[in-house]
C-alpha atoms as a PDB file:
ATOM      1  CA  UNK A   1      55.409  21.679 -72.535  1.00  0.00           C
ATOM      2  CA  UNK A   2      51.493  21.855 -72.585  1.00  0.00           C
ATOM      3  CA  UNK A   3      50.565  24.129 -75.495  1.00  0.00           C
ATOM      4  CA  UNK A   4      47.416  26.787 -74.797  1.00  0.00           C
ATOM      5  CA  UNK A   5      45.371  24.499 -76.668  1.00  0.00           C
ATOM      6  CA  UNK A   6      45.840  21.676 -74.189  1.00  0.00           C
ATOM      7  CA  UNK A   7      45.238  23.646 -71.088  1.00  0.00           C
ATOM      8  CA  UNK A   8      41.833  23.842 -72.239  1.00  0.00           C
ATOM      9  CA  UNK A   9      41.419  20.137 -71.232  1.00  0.00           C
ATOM     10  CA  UNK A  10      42.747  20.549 -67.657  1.00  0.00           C
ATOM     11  CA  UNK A  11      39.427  21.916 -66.684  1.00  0.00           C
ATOM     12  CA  UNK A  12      36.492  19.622 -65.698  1.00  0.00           C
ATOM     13  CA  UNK A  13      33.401  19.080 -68.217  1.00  0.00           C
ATOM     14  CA  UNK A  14      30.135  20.834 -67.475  1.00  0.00           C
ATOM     15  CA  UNK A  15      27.791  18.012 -66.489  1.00  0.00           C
ATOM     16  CA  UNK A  16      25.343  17.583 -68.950  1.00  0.00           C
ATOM     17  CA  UNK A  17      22.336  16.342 -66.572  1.00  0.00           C
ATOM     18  CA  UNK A  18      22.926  16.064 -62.864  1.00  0.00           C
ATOM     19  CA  UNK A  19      22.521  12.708 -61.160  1.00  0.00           C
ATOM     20  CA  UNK A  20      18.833  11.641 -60.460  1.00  0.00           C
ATOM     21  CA  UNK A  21      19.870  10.178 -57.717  1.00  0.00           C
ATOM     22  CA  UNK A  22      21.099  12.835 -55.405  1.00  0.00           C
ATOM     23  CA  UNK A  23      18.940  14.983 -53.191  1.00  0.00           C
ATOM     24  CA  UNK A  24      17.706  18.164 -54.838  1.00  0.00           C
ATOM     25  CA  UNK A  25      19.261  20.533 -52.701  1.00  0.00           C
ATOM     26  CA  UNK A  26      17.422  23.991 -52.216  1.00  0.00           C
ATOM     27  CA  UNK A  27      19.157  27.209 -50.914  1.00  0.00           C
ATOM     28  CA  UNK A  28      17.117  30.384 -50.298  1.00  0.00           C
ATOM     29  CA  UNK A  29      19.211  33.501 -51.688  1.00  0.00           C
ATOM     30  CA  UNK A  30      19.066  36.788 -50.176  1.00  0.00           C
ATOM     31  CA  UNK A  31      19.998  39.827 -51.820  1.00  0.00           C
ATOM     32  CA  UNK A  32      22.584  42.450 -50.321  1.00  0.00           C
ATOM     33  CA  UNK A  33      23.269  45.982 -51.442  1.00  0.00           C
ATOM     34  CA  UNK A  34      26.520  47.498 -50.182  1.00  0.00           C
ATOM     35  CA  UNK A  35      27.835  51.068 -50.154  1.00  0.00           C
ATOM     36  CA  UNK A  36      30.967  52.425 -49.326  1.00  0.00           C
ATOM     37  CA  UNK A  37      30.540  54.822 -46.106  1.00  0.00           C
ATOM     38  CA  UNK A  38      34.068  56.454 -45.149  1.00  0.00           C
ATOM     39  CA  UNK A  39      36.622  53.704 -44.587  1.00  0.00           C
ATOM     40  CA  UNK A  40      33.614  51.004 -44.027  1.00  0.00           C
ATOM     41  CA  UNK A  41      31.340  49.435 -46.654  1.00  0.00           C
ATOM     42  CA  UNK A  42      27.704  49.050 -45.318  1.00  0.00           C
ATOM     43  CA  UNK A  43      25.508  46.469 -46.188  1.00  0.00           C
ATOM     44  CA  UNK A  44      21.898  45.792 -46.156  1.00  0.00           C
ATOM     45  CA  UNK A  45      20.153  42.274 -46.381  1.00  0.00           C
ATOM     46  CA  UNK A  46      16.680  42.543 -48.351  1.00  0.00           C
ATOM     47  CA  UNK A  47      13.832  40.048 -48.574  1.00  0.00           C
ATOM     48  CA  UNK A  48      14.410  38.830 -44.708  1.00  0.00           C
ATOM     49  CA  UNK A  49      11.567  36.434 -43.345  1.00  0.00           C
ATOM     50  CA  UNK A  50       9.235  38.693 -41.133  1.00  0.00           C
ATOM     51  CA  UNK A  51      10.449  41.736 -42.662  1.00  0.00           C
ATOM     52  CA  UNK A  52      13.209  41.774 -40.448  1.00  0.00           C
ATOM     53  CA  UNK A  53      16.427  44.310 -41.132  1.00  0.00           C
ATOM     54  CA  UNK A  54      19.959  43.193 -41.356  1.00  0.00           C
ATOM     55  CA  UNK A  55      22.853  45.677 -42.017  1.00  0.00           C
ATOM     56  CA  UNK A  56      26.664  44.911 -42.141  1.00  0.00           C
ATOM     57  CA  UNK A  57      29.993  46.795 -42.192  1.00  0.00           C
ATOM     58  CA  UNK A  58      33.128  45.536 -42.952  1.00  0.00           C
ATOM     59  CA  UNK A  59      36.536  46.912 -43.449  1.00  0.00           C
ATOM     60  CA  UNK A  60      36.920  45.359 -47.262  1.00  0.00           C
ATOM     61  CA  UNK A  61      34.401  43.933 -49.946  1.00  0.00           C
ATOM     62  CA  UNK A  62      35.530  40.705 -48.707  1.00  0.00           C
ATOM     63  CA  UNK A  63      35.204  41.007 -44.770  1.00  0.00           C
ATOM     64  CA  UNK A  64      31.738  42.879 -45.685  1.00  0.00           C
ATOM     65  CA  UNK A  65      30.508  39.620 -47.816  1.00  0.00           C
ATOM     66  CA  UNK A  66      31.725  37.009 -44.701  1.00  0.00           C
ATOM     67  CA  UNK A  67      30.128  38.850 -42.517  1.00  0.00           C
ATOM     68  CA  UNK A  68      26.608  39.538 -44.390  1.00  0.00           C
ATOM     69  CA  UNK A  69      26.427  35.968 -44.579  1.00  0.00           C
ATOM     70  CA  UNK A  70      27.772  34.935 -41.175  1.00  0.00           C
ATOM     71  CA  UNK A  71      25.436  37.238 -39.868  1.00  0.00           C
ATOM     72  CA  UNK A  72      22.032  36.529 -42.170  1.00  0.00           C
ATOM     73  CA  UNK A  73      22.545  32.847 -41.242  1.00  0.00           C
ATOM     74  CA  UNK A  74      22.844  34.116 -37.682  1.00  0.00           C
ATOM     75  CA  UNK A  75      19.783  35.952 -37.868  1.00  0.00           C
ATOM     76  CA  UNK A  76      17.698  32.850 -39.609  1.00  0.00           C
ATOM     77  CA  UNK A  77      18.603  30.569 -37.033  1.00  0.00           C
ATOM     78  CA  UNK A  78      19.426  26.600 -37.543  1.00  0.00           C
ATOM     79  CA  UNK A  79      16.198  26.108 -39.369  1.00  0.00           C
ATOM     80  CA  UNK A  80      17.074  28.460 -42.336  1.00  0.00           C
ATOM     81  CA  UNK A  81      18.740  25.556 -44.236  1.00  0.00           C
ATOM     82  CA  UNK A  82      20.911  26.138 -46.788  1.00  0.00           C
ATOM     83  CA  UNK A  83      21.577  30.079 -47.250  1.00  0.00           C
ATOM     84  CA  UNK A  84      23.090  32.197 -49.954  1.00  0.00           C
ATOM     85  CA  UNK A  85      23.571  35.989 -50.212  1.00  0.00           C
ATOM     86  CA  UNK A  86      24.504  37.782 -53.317  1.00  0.00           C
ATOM     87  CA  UNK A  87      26.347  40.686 -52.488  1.00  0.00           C
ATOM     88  CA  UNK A  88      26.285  43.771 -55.176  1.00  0.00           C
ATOM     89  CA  UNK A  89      26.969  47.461 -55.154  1.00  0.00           C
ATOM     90  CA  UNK A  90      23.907  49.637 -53.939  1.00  0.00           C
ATOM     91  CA  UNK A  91      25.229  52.176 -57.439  1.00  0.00           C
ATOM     92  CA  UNK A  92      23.694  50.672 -60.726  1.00  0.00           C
ATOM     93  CA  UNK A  93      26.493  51.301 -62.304  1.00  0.00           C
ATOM     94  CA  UNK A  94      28.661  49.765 -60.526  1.00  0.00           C
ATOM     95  CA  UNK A  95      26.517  46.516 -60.073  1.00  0.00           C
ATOM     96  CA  UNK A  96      25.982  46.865 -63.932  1.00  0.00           C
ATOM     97  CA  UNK A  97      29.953  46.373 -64.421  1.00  0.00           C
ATOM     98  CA  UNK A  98      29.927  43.174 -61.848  1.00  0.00           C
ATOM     99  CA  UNK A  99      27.341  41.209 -63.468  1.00  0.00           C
ATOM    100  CA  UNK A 100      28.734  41.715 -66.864  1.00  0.00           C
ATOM    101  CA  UNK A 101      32.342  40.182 -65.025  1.00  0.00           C
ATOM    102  CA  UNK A 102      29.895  37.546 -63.846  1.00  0.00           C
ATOM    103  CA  UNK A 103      27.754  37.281 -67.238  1.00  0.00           C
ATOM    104  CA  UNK A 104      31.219  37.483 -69.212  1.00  0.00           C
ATOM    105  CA  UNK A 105      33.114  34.341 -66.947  1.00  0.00           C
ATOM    106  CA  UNK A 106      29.470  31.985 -67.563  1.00  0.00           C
ATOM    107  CA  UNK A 107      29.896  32.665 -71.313  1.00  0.00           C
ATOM    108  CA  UNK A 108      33.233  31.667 -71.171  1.00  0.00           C
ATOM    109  CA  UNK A 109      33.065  28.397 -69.170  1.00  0.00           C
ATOM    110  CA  UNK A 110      29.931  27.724 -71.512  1.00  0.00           C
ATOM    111  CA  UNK A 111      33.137  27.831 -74.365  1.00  0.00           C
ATOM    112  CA  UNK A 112      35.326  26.413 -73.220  1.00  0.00           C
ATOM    113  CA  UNK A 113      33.094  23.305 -72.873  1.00  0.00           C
ATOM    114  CA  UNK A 114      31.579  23.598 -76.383  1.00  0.00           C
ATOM    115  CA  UNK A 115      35.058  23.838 -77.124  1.00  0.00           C
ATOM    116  CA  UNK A 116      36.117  20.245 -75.600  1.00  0.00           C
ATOM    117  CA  UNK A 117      32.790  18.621 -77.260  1.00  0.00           C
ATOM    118  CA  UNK A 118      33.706  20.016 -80.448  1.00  0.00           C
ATOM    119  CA  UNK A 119      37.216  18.924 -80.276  1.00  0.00           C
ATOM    120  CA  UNK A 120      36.628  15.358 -78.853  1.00  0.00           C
ATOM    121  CA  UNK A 121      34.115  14.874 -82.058  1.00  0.00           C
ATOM    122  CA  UNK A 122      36.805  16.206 -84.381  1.00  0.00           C
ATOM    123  CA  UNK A 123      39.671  13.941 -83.544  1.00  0.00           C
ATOM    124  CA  UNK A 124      37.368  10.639 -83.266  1.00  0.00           C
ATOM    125  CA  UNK A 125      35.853  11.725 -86.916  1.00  0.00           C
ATOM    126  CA  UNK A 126      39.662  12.096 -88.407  1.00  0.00           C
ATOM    127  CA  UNK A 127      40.810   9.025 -86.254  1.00  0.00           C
ATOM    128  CA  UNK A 128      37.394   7.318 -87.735  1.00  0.00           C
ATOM    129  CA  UNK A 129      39.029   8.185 -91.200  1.00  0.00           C
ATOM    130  CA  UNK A 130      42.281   7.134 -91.125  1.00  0.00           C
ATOM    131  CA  UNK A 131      43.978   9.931 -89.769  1.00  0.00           C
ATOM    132  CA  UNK A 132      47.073   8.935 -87.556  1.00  0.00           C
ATOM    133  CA  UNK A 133      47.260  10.499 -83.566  1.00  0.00           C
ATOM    134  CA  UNK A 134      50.303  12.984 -85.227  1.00  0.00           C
ATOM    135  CA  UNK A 135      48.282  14.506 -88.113  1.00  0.00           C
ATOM    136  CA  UNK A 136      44.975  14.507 -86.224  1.00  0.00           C
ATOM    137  CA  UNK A 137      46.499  16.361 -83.129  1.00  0.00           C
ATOM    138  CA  UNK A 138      48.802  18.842 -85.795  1.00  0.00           C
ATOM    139  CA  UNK A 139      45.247  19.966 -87.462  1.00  0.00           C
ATOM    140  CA  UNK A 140      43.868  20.331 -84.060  1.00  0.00           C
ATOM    141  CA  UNK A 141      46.892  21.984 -82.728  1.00  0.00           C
ATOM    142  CA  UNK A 142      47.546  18.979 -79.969  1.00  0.00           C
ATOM    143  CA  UNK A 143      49.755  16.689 -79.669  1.00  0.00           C
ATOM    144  CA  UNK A 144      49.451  13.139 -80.658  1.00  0.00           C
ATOM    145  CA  UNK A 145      49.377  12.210 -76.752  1.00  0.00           C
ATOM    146  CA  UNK A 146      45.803  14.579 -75.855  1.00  0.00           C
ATOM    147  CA  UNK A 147      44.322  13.100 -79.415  1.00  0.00           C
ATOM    148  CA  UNK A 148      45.173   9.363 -77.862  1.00  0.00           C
ATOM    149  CA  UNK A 149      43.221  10.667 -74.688  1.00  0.00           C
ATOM    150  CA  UNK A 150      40.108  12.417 -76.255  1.00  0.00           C
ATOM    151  CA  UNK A 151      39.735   9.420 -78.643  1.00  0.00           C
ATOM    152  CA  UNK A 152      40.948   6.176 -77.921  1.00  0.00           C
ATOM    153  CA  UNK A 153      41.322   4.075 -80.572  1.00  0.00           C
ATOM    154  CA  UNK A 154      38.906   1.014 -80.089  1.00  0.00           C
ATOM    155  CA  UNK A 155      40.379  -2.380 -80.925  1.00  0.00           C
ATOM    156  CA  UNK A 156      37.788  -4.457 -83.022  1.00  0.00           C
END
Protein backbone atom coordinates (compact mmCIF):
# COMPACT_ATOMS: atom_id res chain seq x y z
CA UNK A 1 0.00 0.00 0.00
CA UNK A 2 1.43 3.47 -1.13
CA UNK A 3 1.52 5.65 1.99
CA UNK A 4 0.36 9.63 1.46
CA UNK A 5 3.87 10.42 1.49
CA UNK A 6 4.59 8.40 -1.63
CA UNK A 7 1.75 9.63 -3.69
CA UNK A 8 3.52 12.77 -3.70
CA UNK A 9 6.01 11.19 -6.19
CA UNK A 10 3.36 9.94 -8.67
CA UNK A 11 3.12 13.41 -10.01
CA UNK A 12 5.54 14.71 -12.72
CA UNK A 13 8.44 17.33 -11.76
CA UNK A 14 8.00 20.95 -12.73
CA UNK A 15 10.59 21.49 -15.46
CA UNK A 16 13.12 23.60 -14.30
CA UNK A 17 14.05 25.37 -17.80
CA UNK A 18 12.15 24.40 -20.90
CA UNK A 19 14.02 22.94 -23.85
CA UNK A 20 15.94 25.53 -26.05
CA UNK A 21 15.26 23.67 -28.67
CA UNK A 22 11.57 23.73 -29.19
CA UNK A 23 9.64 26.47 -30.90
CA UNK A 24 8.52 29.26 -28.60
CA UNK A 25 5.01 28.92 -28.98
CA UNK A 26 2.83 32.18 -28.59
CA UNK A 27 -0.98 32.18 -27.85
CA UNK A 28 -2.93 35.47 -27.75
CA UNK A 29 -5.44 35.33 -24.63
CA UNK A 30 -8.67 36.96 -24.65
CA UNK A 31 -10.54 37.81 -21.72
CA UNK A 32 -14.32 36.76 -21.12
CA UNK A 33 -16.74 38.02 -18.52
CA UNK A 34 -19.81 35.86 -17.95
CA UNK A 35 -23.08 36.50 -16.11
CA UNK A 36 -25.77 34.40 -15.28
CA UNK A 37 -29.08 35.69 -17.21
CA UNK A 38 -32.20 33.37 -16.25
CA UNK A 39 -31.38 29.75 -17.03
CA UNK A 40 -28.41 30.95 -19.56
CA UNK A 41 -24.98 32.36 -18.66
CA UNK A 42 -23.93 35.19 -21.12
CA UNK A 43 -20.65 35.88 -22.11
CA UNK A 44 -18.73 38.65 -23.56
CA UNK A 45 -15.23 38.43 -25.35
CA UNK A 46 -13.08 41.73 -24.65
CA UNK A 47 -9.93 42.96 -26.38
CA UNK A 48 -11.18 41.53 -30.00
CA UNK A 49 -8.92 42.67 -33.04
CA UNK A 50 -10.86 45.62 -34.77
CA UNK A 51 -12.90 46.21 -31.84
CA UNK A 52 -15.13 43.66 -32.85
CA UNK A 53 -17.99 42.21 -30.21
CA UNK A 54 -18.41 38.62 -29.35
CA UNK A 55 -21.12 37.42 -26.86
CA UNK A 56 -21.96 33.76 -25.85
CA UNK A 57 -24.69 31.83 -23.98
CA UNK A 58 -24.56 28.56 -22.84
CA UNK A 59 -26.71 26.35 -20.77
CA UNK A 60 -23.73 25.57 -18.01
CA UNK A 61 -20.29 27.27 -17.08
CA UNK A 62 -18.88 24.58 -19.09
CA UNK A 63 -20.98 24.67 -22.45
CA UNK A 64 -20.59 28.67 -22.01
CA UNK A 65 -16.53 28.29 -21.89
CA UNK A 66 -16.58 25.68 -25.23
CA UNK A 67 -18.48 27.78 -26.87
CA UNK A 68 -16.67 31.32 -26.10
CA UNK A 69 -13.77 29.72 -27.44
CA UNK A 70 -15.23 27.75 -30.35
CA UNK A 71 -16.74 30.80 -31.28
CA UNK A 72 -13.69 33.58 -30.68
CA UNK A 73 -11.54 31.23 -32.80
CA UNK A 74 -14.43 31.30 -35.24
CA UNK A 75 -14.55 34.87 -35.32
CA UNK A 76 -10.47 35.27 -35.74
CA UNK A 77 -10.38 33.13 -38.58
CA UNK A 78 -7.39 30.49 -39.48
CA UNK A 79 -4.82 33.19 -39.14
CA UNK A 80 -5.47 33.86 -35.37
CA UNK A 81 -2.93 31.14 -34.38
CA UNK A 82 -2.94 29.78 -31.27
CA UNK A 83 -5.99 31.20 -29.07
CA UNK A 84 -6.84 31.18 -25.41
CA UNK A 85 -9.81 32.68 -23.51
CA UNK A 86 -9.98 33.03 -19.82
CA UNK A 87 -13.35 32.82 -18.78
CA UNK A 88 -14.33 34.64 -15.25
CA UNK A 89 -17.44 35.88 -13.56
CA UNK A 90 -18.53 39.50 -14.70
CA UNK A 91 -19.22 39.93 -10.25
CA UNK A 92 -15.80 40.79 -8.52
CA UNK A 93 -16.58 38.82 -6.03
CA UNK A 94 -17.15 36.03 -7.48
CA UNK A 95 -14.05 36.23 -9.86
CA UNK A 96 -12.15 37.19 -6.58
CA UNK A 97 -13.08 33.56 -5.10
CA UNK A 98 -11.92 31.77 -8.60
CA UNK A 99 -8.57 33.16 -8.83
CA UNK A 100 -7.79 32.51 -5.27
CA UNK A 101 -8.96 28.47 -6.32
CA UNK A 102 -6.57 29.17 -9.17
CA UNK A 103 -3.81 31.18 -7.05
CA UNK A 104 -4.33 28.46 -4.17
CA UNK A 105 -3.81 25.06 -6.78
CA UNK A 106 -0.25 27.09 -8.36
CA UNK A 107 0.96 27.38 -4.74
CA UNK A 108 0.34 23.99 -4.20
CA UNK A 109 1.90 22.34 -7.29
CA UNK A 110 4.84 24.91 -6.55
CA UNK A 111 4.94 22.44 -3.04
CA UNK A 112 4.59 19.75 -3.90
CA UNK A 113 7.68 20.10 -6.16
CA UNK A 114 9.83 21.85 -3.51
CA UNK A 115 8.65 19.03 -1.67
CA UNK A 116 10.22 16.20 -4.09
CA UNK A 117 13.62 18.40 -4.38
CA UNK A 118 13.80 18.58 -0.79
CA UNK A 119 13.18 14.99 -0.26
CA UNK A 120 15.42 13.60 -3.11
CA UNK A 121 18.40 15.81 -1.36
CA UNK A 122 17.50 14.35 2.03
CA UNK A 123 17.69 10.68 1.31
CA UNK A 124 20.99 11.00 -0.99
CA UNK A 125 22.60 13.16 2.09
CA UNK A 126 21.58 10.18 4.73
CA UNK A 127 22.39 7.48 2.01
CA UNK A 128 25.80 9.70 1.51
CA UNK A 129 26.24 9.02 5.35
CA UNK A 130 25.74 5.69 5.90
CA UNK A 131 22.24 5.50 6.40
CA UNK A 132 20.67 2.14 5.09
CA UNK A 133 17.37 2.41 2.36
CA UNK A 134 15.11 1.17 5.75
CA UNK A 135 16.20 3.92 8.20
CA UNK A 136 16.54 6.61 5.53
CA UNK A 137 12.95 5.95 4.10
CA UNK A 138 11.49 5.43 8.13
CA UNK A 139 12.87 9.20 8.88
CA UNK A 140 11.40 10.28 5.67
CA UNK A 141 8.27 8.38 6.16
CA UNK A 142 8.93 6.08 2.78
CA UNK A 143 9.66 3.01 2.31
CA UNK A 144 13.01 1.59 1.63
CA UNK A 145 11.77 0.85 -2.12
CA UNK A 146 10.90 5.04 -3.08
CA UNK A 147 14.42 5.89 -1.09
CA UNK A 148 16.17 3.16 -3.66
CA UNK A 149 14.33 5.22 -6.48
CA UNK A 150 15.00 8.91 -5.42
CA UNK A 151 18.66 7.95 -4.70
CA UNK A 152 20.30 5.22 -6.24
CA UNK A 153 23.11 4.08 -4.70
CA UNK A 154 26.17 4.60 -7.11
CA UNK A 155 28.62 1.71 -7.30
CA UNK A 156 32.29 3.10 -7.16
Amino acid sequence: MTSRHELIFDQPDIPQELDDTEPEIVATTYLATATRTGKYWTATVHGLPDRQNLQVQGATWKETKSNVLDRTVDLLGSEAGVVGVLLVPADTEEASALEAVRDARAARLLAEQAERDAVRAAAQTLLDRGWSTRDAGSALSLSHQRISQLAPRVNA
